[in-house]
PDB file of N, CA and C in Angstrom:
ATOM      1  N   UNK A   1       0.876  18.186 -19.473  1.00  0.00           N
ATOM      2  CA  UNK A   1      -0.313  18.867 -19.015  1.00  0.00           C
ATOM      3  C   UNK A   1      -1.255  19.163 -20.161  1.00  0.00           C
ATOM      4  N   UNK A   2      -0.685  18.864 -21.410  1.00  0.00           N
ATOM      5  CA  UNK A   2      -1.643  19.284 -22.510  1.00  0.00           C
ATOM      6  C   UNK A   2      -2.419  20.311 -22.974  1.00  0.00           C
ATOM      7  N   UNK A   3      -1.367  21.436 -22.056  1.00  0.00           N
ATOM      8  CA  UNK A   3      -2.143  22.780 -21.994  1.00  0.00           C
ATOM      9  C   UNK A   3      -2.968  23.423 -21.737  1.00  0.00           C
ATOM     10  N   UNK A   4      -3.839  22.222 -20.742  1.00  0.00           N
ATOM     11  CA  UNK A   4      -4.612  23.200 -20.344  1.00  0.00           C
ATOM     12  C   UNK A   4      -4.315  23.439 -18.869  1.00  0.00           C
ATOM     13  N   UNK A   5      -5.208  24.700 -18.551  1.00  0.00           N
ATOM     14  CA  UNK A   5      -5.012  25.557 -17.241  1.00  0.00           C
ATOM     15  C   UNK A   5      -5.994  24.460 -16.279  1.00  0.00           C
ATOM     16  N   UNK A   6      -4.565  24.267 -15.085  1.00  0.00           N
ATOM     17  CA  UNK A   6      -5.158  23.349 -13.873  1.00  0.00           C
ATOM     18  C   UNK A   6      -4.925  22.082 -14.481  1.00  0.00           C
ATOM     19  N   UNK A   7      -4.949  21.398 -15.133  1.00  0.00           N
ATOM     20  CA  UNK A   7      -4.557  19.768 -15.884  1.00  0.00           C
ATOM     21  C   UNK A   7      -3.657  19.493 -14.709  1.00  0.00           C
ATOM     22  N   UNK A   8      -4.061  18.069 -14.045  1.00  0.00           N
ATOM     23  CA  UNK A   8      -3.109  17.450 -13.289  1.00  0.00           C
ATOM     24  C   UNK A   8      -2.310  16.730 -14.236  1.00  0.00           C
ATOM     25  N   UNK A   9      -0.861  16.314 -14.020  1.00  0.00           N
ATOM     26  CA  UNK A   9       0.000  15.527 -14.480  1.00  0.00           C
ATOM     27  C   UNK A   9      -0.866  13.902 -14.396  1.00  0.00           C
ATOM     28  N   UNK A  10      -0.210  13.223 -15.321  1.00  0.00           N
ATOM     29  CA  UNK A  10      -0.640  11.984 -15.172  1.00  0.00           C
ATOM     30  C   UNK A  10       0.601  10.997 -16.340  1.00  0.00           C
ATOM     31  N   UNK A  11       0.378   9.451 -15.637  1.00  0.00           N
ATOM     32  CA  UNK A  11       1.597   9.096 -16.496  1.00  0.00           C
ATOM     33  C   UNK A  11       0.785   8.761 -17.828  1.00  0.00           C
ATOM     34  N   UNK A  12       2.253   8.281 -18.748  1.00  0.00           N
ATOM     35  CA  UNK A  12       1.517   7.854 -20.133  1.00  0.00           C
ATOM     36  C   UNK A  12       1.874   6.994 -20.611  1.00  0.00           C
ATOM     37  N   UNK A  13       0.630   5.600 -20.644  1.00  0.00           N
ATOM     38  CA  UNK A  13       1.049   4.583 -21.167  1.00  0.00           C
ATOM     39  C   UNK A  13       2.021   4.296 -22.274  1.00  0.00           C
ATOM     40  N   UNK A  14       2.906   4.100 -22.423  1.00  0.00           N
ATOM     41  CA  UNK A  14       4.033   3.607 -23.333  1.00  0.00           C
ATOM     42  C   UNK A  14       3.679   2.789 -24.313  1.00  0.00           C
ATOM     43  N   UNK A  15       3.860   3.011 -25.880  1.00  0.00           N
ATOM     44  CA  UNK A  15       3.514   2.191 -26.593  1.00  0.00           C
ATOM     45  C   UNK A  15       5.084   1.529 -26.951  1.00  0.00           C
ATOM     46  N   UNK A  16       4.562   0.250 -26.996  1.00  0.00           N
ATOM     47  CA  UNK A  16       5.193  -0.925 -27.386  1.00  0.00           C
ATOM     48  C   UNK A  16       5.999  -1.651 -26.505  1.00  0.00           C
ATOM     49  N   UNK A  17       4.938  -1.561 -24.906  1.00  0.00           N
ATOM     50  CA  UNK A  17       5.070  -2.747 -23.905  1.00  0.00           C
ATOM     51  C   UNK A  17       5.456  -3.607 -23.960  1.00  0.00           C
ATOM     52  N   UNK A  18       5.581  -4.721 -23.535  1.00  0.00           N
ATOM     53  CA  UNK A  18       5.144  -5.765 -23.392  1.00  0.00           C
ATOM     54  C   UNK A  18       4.037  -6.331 -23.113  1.00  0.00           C
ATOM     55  N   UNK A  19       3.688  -5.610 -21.855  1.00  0.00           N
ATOM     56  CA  UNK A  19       2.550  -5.588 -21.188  1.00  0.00           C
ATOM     57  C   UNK A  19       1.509  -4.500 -21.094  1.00  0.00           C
ATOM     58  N   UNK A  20       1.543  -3.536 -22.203  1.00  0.00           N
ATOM     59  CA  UNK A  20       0.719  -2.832 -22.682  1.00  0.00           C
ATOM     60  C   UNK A  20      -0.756  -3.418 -22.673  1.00  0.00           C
ATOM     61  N   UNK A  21      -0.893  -4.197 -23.223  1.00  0.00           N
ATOM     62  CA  UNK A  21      -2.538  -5.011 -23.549  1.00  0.00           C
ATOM     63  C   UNK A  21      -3.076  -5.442 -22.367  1.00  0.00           C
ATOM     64  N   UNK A  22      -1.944  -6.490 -21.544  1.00  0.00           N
ATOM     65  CA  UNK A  22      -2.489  -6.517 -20.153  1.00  0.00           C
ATOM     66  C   UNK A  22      -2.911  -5.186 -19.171  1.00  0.00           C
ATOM     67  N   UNK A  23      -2.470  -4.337 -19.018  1.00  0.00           N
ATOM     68  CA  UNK A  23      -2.112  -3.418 -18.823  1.00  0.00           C
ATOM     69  C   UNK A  23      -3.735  -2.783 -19.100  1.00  0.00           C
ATOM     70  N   UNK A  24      -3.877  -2.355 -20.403  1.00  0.00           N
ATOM     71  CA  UNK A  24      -5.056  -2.228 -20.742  1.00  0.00           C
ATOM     72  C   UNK A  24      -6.417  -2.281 -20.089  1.00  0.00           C
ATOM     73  N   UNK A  25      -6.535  -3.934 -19.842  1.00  0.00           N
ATOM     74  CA  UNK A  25      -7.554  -5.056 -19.538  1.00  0.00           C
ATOM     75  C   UNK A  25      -7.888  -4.673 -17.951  1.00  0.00           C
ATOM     76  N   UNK A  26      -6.883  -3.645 -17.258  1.00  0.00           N
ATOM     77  CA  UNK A  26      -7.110  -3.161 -16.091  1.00  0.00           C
ATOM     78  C   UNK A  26      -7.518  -1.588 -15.852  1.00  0.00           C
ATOM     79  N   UNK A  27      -8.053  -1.372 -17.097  1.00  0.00           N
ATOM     80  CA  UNK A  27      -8.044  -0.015 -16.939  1.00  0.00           C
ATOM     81  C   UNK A  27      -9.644   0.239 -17.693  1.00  0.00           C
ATOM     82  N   UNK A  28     -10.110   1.474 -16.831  1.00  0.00           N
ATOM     83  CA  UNK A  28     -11.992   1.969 -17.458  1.00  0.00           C
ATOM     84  C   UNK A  28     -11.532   3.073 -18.103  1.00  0.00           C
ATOM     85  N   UNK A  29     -12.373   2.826 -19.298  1.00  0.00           N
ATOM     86  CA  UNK A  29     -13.017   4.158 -19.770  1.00  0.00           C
ATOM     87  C   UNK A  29     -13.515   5.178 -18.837  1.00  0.00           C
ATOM     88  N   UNK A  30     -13.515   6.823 -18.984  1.00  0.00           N
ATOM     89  CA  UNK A  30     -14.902   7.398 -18.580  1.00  0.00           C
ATOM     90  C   UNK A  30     -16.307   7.042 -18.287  1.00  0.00           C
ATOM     91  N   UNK A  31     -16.763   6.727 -19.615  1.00  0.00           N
ATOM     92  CA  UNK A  31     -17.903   6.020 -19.785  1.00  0.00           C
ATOM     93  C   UNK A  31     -18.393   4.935 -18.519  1.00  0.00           C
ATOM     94  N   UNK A  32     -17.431   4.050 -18.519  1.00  0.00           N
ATOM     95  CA  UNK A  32     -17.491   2.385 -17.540  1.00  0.00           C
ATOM     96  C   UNK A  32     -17.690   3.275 -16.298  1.00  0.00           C
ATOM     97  N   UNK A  33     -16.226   4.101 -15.523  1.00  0.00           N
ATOM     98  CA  UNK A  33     -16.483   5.049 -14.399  1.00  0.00           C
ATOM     99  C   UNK A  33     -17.884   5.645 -14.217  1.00  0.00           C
ATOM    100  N   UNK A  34     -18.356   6.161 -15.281  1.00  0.00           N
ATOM    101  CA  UNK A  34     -19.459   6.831 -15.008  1.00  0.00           C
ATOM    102  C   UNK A  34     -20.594   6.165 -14.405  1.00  0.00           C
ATOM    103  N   UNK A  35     -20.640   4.964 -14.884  1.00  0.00           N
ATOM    104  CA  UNK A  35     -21.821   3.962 -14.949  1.00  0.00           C
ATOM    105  C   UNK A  35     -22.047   3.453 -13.267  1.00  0.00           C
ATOM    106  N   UNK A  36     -20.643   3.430 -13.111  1.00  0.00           N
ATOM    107  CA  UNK A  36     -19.877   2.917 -11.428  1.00  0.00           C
ATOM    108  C   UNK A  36     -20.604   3.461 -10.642  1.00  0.00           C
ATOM    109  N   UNK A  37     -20.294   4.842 -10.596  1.00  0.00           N
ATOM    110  CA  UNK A  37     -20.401   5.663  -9.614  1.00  0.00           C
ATOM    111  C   UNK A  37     -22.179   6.463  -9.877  1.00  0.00           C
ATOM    112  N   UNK A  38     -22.941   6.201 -11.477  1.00  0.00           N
ATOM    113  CA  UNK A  38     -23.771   6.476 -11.409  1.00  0.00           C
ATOM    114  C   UNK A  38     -23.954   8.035 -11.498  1.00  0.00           C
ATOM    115  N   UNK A  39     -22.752   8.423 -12.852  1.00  0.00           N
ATOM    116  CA  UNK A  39     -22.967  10.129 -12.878  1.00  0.00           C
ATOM    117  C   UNK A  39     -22.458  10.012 -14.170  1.00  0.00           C
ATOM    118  N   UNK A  40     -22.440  11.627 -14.565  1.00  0.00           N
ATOM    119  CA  UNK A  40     -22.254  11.825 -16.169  1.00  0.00           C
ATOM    120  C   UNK A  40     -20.358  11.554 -16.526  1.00  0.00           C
ATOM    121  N   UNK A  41     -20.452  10.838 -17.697  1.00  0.00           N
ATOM    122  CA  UNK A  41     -18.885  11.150 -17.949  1.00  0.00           C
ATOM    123  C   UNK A  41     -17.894  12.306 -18.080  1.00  0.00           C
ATOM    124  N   UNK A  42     -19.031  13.434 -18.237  1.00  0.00           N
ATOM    125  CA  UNK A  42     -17.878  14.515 -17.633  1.00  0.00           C
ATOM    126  C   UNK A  42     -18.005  15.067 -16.254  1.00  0.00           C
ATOM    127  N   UNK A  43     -18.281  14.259 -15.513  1.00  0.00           N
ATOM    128  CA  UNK A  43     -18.432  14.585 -14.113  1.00  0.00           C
ATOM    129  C   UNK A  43     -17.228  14.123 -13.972  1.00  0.00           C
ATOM    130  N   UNK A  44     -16.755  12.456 -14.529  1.00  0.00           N
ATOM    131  CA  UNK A  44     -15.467  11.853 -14.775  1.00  0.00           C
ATOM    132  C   UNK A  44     -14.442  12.646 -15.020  1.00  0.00           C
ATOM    133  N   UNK A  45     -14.691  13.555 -15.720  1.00  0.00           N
ATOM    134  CA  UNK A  45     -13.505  13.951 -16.682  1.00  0.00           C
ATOM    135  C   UNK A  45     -13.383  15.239 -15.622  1.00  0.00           C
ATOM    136  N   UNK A  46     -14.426  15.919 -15.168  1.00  0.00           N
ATOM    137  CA  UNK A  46     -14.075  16.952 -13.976  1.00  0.00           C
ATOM    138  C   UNK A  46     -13.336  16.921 -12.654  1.00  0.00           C
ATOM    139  N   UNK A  47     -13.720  15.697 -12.052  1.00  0.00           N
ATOM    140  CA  UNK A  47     -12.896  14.614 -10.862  1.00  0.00           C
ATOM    141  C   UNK A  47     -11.861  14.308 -11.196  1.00  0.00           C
ATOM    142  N   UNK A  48     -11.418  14.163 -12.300  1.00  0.00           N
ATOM    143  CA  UNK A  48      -9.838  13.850 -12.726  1.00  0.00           C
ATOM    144  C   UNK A  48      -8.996  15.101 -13.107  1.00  0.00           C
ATOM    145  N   UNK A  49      -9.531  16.162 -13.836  1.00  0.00           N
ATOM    146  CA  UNK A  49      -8.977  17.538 -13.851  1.00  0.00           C
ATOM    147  C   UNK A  49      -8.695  18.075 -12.270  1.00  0.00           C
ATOM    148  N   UNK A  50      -9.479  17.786 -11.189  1.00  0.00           N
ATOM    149  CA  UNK A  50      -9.178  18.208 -10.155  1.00  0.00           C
ATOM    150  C   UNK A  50      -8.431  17.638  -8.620  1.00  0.00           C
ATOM    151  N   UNK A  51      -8.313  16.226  -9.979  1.00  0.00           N
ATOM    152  CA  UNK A  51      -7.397  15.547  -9.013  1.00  0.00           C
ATOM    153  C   UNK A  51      -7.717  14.378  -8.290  1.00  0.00           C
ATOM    154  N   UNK A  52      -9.386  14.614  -7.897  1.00  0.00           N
ATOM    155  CA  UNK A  52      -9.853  13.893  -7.153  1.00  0.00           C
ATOM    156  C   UNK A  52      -9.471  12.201  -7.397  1.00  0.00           C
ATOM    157  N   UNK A  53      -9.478  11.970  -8.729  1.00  0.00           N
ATOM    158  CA  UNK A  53      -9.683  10.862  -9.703  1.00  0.00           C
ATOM    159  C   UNK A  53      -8.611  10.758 -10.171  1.00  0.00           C
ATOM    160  N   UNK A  54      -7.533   9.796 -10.073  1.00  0.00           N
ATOM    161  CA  UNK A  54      -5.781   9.432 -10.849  1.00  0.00           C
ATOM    162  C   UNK A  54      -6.682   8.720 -12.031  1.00  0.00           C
ATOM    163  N   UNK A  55      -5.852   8.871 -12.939  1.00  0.00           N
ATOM    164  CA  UNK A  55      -5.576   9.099 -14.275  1.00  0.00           C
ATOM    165  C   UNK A  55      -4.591   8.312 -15.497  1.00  0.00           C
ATOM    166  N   UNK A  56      -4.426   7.910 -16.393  1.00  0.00           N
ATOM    167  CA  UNK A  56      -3.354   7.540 -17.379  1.00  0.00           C
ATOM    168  C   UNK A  56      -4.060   8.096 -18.279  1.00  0.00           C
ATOM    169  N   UNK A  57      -2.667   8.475 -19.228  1.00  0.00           N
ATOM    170  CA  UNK A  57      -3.385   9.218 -20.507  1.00  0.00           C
ATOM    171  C   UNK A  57      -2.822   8.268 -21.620  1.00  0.00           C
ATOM    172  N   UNK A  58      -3.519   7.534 -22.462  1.00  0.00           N
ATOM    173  CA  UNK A  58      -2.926   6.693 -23.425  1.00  0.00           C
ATOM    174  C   UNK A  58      -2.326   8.097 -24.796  1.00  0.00           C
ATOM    175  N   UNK A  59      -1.398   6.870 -25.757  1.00  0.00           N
ATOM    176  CA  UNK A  59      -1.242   8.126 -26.172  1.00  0.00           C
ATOM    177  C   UNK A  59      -1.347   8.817 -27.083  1.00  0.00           C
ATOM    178  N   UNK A  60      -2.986   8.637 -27.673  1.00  0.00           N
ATOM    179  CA  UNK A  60      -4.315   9.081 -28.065  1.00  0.00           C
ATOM    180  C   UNK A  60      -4.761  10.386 -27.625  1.00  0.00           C
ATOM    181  N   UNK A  61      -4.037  10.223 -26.017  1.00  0.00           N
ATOM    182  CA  UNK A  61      -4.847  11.735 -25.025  1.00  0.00           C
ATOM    183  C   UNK A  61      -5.862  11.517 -24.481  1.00  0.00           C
ATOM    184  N   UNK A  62      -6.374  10.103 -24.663  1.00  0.00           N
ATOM    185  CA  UNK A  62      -7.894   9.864 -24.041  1.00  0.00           C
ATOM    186  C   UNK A  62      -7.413   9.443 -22.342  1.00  0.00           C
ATOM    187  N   UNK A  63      -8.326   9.862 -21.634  1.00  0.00           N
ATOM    188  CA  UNK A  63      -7.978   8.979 -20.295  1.00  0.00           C
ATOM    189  C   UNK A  63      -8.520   7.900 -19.649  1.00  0.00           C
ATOM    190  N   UNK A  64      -7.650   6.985 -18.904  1.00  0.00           N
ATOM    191  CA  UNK A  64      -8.451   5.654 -18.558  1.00  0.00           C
ATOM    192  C   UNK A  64      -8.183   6.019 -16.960  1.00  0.00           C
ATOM    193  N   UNK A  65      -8.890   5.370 -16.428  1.00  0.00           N
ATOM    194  CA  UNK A  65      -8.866   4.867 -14.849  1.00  0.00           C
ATOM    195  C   UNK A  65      -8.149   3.264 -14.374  1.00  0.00           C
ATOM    196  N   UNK A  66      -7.160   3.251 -13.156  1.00  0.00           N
ATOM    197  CA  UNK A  66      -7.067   2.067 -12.821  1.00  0.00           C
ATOM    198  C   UNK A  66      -8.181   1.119 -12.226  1.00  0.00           C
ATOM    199  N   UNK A  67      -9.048   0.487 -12.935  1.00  0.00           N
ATOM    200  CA  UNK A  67      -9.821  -0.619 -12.477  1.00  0.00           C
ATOM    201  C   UNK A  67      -9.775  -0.647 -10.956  1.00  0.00           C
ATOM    202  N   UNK A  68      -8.164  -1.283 -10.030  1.00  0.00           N
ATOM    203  CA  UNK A  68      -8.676  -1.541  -9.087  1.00  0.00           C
ATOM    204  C   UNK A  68      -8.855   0.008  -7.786  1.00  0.00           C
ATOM    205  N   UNK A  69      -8.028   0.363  -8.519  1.00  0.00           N
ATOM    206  CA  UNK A  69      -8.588   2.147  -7.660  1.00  0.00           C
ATOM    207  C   UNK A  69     -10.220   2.958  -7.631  1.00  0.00           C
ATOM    208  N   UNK A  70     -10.718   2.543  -8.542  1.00  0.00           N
ATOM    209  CA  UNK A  70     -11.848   2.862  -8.952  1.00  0.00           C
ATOM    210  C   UNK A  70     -13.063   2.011  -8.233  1.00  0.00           C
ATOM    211  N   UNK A  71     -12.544   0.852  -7.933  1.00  0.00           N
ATOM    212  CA  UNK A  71     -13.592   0.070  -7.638  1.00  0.00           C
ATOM    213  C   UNK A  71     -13.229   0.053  -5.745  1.00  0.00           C
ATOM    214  N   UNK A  72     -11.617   0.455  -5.649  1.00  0.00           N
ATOM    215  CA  UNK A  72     -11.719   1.116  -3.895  1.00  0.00           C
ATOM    216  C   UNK A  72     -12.623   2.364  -3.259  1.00  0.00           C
ATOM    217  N   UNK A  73     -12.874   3.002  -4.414  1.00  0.00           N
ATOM    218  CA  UNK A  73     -13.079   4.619  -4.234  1.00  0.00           C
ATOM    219  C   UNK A  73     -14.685   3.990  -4.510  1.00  0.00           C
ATOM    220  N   UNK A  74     -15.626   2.900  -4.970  1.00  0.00           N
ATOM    221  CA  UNK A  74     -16.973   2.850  -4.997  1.00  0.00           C
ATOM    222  C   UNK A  74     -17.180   2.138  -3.866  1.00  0.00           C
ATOM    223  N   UNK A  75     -16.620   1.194  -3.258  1.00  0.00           N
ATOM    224  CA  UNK A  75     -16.545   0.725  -2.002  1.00  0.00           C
ATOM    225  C   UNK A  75     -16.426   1.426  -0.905  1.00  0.00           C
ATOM    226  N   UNK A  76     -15.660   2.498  -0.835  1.00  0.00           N
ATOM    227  CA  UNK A  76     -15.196   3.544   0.354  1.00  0.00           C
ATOM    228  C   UNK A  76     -16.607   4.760   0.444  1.00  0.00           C
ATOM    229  N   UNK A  77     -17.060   5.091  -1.066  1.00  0.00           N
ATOM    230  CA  UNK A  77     -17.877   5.754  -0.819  1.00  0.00           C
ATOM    231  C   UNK A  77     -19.394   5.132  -0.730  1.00  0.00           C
ATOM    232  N   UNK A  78     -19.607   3.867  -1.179  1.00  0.00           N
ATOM    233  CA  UNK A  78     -20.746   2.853  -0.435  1.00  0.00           C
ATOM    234  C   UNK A  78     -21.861   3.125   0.840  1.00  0.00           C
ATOM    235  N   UNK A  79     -22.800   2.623   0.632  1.00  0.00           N
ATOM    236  CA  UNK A  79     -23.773   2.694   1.961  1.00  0.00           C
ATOM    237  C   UNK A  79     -24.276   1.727   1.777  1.00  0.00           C
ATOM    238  N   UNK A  80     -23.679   0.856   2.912  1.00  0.00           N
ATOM    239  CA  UNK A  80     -23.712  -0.474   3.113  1.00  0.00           C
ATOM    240  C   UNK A  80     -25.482  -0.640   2.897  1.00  0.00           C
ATOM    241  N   UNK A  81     -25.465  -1.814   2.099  1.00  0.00           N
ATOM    242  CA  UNK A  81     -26.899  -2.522   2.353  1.00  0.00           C
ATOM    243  C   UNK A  81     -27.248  -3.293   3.375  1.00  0.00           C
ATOM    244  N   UNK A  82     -28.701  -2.999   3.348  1.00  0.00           N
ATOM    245  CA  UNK A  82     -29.755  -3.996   5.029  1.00  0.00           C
ATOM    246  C   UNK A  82     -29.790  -5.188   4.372  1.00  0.00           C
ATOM    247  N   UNK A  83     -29.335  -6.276   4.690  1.00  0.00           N
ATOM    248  CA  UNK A  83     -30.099  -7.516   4.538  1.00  0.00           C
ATOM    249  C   UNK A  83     -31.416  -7.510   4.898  1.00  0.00           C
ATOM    250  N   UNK A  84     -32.074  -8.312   4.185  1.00  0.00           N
ATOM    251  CA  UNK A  84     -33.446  -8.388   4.183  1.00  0.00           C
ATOM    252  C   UNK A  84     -34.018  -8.579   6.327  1.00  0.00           C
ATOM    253  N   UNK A  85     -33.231  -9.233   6.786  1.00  0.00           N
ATOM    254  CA  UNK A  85     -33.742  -9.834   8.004  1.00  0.00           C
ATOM    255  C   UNK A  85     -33.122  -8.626   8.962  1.00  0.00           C
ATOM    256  N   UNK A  86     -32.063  -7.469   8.692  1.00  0.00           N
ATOM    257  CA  UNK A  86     -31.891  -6.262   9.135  1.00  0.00           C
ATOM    258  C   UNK A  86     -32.767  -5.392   9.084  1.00  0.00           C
ATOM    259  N   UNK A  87     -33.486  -5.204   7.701  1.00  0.00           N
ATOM    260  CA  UNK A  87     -34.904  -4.917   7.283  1.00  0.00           C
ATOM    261  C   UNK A  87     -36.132  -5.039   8.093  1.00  0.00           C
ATOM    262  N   UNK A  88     -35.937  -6.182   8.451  1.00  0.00           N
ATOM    263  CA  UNK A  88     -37.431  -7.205   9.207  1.00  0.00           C
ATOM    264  C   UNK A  88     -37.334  -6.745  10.630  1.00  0.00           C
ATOM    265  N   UNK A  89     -35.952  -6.200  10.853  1.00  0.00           N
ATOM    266  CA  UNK A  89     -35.572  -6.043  13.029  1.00  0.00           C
ATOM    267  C   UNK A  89     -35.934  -4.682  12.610  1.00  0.00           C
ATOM    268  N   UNK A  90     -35.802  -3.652  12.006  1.00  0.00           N
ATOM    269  CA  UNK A  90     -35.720  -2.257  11.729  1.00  0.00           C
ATOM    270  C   UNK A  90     -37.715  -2.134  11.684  1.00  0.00           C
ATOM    271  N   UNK A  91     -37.983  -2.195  10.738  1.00  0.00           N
ATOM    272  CA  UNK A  91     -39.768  -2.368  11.116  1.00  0.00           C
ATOM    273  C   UNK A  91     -39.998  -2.781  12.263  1.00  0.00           C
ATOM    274  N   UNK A  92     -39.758  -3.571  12.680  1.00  0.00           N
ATOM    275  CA  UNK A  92     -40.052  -4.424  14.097  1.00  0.00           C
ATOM    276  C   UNK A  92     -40.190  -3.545  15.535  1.00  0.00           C
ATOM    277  N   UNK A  93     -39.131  -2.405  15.181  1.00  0.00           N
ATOM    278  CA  UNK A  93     -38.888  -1.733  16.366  1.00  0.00           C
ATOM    279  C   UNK A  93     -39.454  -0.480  16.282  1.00  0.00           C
ATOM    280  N   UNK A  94     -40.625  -0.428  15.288  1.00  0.00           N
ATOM    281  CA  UNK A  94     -40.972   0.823  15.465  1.00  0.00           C
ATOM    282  C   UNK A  94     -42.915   0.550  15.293  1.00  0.00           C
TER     283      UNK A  94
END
């Protein structure tokens, strides 16, 4: 928990994998998350203190995100786009 008050548990990458590096290559920064979802990186780092957001802590202490969880959770929270010719019926009817 790293001591602090409220810290969710999270696992911790293991050094000297095998598959550490691969491993890696699937995982965002804060920063990358932020960009995703289009908010500040400690908005990141607040969503993951509260859970909202799973977590790995390398073992540095920095935290990464799983790639493909991250990119379920921008999809789920999405608003689908009009195709242009959805566009064209939507004017049309008014």
């Amino acid at each position: 928990m790293h001591g602090q008050k409220g810290a969710v548990p999270s696992r911790r990458i293991g050094a000297g994998r095998d598959n550490e590096r691969e491993e890696r290559e699937w995982l965002l920064t804060p920063r990358q998350v932020a960009a995703l979802f289009h908010i500040n990186p400690k908005t990141v780092a607040r969503r993951a203190q509260t859970g909202k957001i799973d977590f790995i802590t390398t073992p540095g202490g920095h935290r990464r995100y799983r790639r493909n969880e991250i990119h379920s959770l921008v999809s789920a929270l999405s608003v689908p786009v009009l195709a242009c010719s959805d566009v064209d019926a939507v004017n049309e009817t008014r």
